[in-house]
C-alpha atoms as a PDB file:
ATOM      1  CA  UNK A   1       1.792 102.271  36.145  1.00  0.00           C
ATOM      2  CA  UNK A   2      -1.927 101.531  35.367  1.00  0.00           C
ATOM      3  CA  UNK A   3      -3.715  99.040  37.700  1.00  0.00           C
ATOM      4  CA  UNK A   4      -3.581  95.437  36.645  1.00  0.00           C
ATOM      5  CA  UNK A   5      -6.287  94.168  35.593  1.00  0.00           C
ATOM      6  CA  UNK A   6      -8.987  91.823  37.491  1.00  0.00           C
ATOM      7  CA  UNK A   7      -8.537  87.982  37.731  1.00  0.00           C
ATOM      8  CA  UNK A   8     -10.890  86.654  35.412  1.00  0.00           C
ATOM      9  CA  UNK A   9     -13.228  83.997  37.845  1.00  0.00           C
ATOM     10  CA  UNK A  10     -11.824  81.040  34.992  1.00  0.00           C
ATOM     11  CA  UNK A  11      -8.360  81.540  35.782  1.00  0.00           C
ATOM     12  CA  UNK A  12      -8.588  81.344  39.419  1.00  0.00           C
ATOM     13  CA  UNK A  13     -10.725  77.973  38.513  1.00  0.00           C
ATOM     14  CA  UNK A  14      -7.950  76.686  36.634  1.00  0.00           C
ATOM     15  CA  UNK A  15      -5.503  76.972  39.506  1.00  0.00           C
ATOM     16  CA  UNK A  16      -7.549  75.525  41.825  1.00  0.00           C
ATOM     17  CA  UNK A  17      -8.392  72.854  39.347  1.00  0.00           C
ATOM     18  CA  UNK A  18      -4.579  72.139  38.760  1.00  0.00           C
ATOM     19  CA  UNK A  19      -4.144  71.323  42.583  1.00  0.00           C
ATOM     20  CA  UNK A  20      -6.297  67.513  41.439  1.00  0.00           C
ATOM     21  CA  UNK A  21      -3.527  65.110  40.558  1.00  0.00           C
ATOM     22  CA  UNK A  22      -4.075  64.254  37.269  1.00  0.00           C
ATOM     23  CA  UNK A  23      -4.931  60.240  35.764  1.00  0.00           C
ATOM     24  CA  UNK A  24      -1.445  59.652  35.079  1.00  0.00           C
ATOM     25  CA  UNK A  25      -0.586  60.571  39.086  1.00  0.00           C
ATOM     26  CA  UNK A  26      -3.007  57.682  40.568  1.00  0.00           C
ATOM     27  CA  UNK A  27      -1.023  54.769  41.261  1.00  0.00           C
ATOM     28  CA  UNK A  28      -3.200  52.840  43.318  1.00  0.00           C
ATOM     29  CA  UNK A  29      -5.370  51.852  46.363  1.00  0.00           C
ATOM     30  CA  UNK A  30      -3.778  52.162  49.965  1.00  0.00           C
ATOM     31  CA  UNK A  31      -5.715  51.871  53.194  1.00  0.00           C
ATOM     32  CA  UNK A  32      -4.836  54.054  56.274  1.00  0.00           C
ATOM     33  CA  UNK A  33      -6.396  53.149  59.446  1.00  0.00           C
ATOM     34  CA  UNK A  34      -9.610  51.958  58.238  1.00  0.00           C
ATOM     35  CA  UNK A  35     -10.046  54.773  55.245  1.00  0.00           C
ATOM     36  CA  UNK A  36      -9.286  54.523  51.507  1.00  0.00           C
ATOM     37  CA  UNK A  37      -6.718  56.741  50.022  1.00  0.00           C
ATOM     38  CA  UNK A  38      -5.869  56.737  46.554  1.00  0.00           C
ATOM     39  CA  UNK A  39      -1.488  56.895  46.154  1.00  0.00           C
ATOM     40  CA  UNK A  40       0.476  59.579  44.165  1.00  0.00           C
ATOM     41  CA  UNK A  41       3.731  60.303  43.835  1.00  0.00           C
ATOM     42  CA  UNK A  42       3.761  62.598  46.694  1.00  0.00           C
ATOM     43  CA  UNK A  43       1.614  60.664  49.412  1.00  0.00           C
ATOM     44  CA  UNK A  44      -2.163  59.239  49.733  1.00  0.00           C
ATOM     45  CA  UNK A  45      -5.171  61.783  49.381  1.00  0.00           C
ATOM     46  CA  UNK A  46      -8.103  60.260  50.901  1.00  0.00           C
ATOM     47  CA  UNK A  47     -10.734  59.206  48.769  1.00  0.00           C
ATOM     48  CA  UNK A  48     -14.360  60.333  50.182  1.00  0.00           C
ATOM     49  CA  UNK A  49     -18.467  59.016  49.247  1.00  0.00           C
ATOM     50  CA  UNK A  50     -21.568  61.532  48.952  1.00  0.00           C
ATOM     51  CA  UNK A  51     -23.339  60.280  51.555  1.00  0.00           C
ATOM     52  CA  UNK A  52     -27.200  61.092  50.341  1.00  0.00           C
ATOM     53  CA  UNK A  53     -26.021  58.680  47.079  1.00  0.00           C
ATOM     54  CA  UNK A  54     -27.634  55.819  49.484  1.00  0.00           C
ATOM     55  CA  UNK A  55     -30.890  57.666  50.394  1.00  0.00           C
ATOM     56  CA  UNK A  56     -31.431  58.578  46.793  1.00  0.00           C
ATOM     57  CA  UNK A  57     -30.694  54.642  45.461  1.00  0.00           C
ATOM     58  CA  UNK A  58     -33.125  53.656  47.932  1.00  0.00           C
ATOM     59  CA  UNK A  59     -35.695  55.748  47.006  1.00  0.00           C
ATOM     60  CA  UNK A  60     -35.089  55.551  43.269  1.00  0.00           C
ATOM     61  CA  UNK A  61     -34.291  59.131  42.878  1.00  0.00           C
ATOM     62  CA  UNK A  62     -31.439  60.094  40.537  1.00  0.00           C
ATOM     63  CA  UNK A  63     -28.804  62.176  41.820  1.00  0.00           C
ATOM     64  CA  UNK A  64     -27.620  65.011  39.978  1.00  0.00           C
ATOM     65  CA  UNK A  65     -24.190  65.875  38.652  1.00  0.00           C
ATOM     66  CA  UNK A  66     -23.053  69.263  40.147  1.00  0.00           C
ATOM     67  CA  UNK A  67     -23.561  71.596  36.796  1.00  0.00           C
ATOM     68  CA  UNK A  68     -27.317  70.518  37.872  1.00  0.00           C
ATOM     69  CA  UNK A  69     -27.186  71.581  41.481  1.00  0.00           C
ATOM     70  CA  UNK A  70     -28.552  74.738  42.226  1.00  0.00           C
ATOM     71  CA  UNK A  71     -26.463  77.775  41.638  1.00  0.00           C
ATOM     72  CA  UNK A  72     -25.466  78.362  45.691  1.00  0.00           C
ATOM     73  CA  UNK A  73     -24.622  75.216  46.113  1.00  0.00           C
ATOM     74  CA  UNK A  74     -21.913  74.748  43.415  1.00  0.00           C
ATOM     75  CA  UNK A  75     -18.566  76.421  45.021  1.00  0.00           C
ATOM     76  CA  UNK A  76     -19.154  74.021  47.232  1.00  0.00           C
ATOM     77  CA  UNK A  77     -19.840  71.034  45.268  1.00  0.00           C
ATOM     78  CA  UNK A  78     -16.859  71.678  42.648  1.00  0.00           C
ATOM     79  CA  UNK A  79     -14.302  71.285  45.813  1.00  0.00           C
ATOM     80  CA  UNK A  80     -14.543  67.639  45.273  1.00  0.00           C
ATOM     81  CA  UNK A  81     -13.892  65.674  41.841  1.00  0.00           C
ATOM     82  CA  UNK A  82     -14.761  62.198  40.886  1.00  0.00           C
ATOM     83  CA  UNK A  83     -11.985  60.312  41.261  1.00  0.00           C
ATOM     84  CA  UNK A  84     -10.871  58.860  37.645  1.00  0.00           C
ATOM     85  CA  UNK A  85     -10.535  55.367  36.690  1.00  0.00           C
ATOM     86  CA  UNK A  86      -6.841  54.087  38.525  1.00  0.00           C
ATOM     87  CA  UNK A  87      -5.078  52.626  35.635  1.00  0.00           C
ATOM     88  CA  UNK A  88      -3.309  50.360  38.262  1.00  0.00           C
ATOM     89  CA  UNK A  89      -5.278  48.909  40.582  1.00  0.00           C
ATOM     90  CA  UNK A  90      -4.029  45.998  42.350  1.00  0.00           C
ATOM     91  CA  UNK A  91      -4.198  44.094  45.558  1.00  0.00           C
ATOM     92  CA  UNK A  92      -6.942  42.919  47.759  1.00  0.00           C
ATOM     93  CA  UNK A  93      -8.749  46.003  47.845  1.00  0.00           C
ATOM     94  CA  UNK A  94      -8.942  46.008  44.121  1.00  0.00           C
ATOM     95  CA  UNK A  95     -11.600  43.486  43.549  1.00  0.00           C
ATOM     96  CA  UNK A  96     -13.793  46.060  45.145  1.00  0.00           C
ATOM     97  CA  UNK A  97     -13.108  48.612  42.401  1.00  0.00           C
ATOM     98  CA  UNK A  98     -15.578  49.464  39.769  1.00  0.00           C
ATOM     99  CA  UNK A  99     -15.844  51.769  36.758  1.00  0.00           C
ATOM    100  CA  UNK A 100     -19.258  53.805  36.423  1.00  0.00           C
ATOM    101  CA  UNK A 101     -19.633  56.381  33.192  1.00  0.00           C
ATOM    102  CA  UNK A 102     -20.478  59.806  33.555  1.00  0.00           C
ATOM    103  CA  UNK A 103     -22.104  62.619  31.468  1.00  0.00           C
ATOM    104  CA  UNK A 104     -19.247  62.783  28.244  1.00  0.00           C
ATOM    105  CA  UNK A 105     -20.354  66.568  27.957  1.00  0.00           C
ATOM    106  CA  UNK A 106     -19.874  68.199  31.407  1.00  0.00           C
ATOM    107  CA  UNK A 107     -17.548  69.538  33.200  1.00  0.00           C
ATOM    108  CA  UNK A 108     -15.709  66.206  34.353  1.00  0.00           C
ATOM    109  CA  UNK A 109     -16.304  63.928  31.398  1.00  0.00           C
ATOM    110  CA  UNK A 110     -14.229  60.710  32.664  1.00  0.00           C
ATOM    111  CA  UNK A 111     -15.351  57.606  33.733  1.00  0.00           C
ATOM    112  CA  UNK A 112     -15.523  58.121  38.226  1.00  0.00           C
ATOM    113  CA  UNK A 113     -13.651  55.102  40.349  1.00  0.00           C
ATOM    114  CA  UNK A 114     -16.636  53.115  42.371  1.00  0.00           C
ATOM    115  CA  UNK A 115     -15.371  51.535  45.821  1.00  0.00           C
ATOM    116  CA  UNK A 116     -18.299  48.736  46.633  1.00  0.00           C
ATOM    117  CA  UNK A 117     -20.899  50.783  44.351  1.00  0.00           C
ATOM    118  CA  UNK A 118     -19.765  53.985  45.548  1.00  0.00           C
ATOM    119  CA  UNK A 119     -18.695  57.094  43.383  1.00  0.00           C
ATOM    120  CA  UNK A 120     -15.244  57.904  44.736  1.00  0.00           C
ATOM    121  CA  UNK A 121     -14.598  61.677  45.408  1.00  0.00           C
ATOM    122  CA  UNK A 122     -11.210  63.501  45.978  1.00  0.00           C
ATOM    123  CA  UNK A 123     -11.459  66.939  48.158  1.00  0.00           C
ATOM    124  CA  UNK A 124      -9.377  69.883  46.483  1.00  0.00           C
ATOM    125  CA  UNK A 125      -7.842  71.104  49.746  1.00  0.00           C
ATOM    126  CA  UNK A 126      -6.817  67.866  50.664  1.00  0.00           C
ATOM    127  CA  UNK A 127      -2.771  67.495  50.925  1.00  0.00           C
ATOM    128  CA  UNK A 128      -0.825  64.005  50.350  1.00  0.00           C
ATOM    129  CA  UNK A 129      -0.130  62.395  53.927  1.00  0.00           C
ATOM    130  CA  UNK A 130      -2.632  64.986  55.681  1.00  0.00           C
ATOM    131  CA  UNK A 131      -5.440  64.171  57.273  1.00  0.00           C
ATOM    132  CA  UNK A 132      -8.688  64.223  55.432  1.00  0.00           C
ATOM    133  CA  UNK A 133      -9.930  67.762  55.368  1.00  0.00           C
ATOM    134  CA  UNK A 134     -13.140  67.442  53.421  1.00  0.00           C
ATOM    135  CA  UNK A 135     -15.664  65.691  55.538  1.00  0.00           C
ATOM    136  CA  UNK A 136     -18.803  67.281  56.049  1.00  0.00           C
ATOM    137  CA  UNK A 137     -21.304  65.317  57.894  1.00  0.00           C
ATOM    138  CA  UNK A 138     -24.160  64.157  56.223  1.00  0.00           C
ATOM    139  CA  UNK A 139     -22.906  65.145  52.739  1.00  0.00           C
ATOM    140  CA  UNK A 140     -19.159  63.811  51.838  1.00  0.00           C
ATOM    141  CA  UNK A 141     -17.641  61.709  54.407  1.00  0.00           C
ATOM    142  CA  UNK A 142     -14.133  59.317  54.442  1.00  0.00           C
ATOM    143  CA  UNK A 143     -14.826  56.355  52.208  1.00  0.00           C
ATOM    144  CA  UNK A 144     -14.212  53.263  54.834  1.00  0.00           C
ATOM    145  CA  UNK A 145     -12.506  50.050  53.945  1.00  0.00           C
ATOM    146  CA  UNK A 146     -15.778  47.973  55.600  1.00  0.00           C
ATOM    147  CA  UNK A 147     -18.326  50.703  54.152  1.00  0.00           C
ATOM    148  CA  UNK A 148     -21.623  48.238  53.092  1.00  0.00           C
ATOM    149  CA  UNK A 149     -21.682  48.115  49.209  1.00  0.00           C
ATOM    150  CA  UNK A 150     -24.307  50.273  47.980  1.00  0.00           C
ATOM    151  CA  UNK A 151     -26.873  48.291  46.054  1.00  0.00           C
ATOM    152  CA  UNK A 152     -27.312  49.035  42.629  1.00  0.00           C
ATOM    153  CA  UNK A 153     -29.687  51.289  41.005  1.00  0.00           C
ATOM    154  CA  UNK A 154     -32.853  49.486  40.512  1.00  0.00           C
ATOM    155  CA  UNK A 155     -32.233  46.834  42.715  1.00  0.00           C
ATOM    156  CA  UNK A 156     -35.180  44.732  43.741  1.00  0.00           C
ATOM    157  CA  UNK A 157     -36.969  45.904  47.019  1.00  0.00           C
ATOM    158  CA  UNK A 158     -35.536  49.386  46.379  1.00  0.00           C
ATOM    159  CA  UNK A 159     -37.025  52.822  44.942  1.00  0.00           C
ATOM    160  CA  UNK A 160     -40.304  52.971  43.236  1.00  0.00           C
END
């Protein structure tokens, strides 16, 4: 029996891809302790924020999208996916929910879930009831239900 052939690097991206619920999957906002977890049919995932985001507003930098990161850093950077827009958002948390676009041509085109200001993140290893799995200090850390709003882009007193 000839050898079967090599795993082309695409396909093993679309299985790990597949493991991110999908829109229709996100039901909602629950709270956990003091984190935010998005629902889904089978349990919460916690939600996470790129920590540097607030650095970066402050200075008036711009903060890439991770096709634009350098080349070693984007296995690690494609573990976490913006969270899309929850078609269902309700209760108190929900007034804290925002929409913010992203680039319509890369590789996640849909408009990313905002808690306070911040870009919402899911972690692909992540399981539904587990305990969040993808903080990494300084970088992506448990988005917190009393987390200080990040001030918008341009804001007056901040960045150049």
């Amino acid at each position: 029996m000839p050898p079967e052939p090599p795993r082309t690097l695409s396909a093993a991206r679309s299985r790990r891809l597949a493991r991110f619920p999908v829109r229709t999957d996100l039901l909602g906002l629950t709270v956990l302790g003091e984190q935010l977890h998005v629902t889904t049919p089978r349990g919460p995932l916690p939600l996470y924020r790129f920590t540097p985001l607030q650095a970066a507003v402050l200075c008036g930098e711009p903060v890439p999208y991770a096709a634009g990161w350098p080349e070693h850093m984007k296995l690690f950077l494609y573990r976490y996916q913006p969270l899309p827009t929850l078609p269902h958002a309700t209760g108190p948390h929900a007034a804290h929910l925002g929409t913010q676009p992203r680039d319509p041509t890369g590789l996640r085109p849909w408009d990313q879930s905002t808690y306070g200001g911040w870009p919402l993140y899911l972690f692909l290893h992540d399981q539904p009831g587990a305990a969040a799995a993808g903080e990494v200090t300084d970088l992506f850390e448990v988005m917190l239900v009393g987390q200080p709003a990040l001030p918008p882009s341009g804001a007056p007193g901040h960045g150049p």
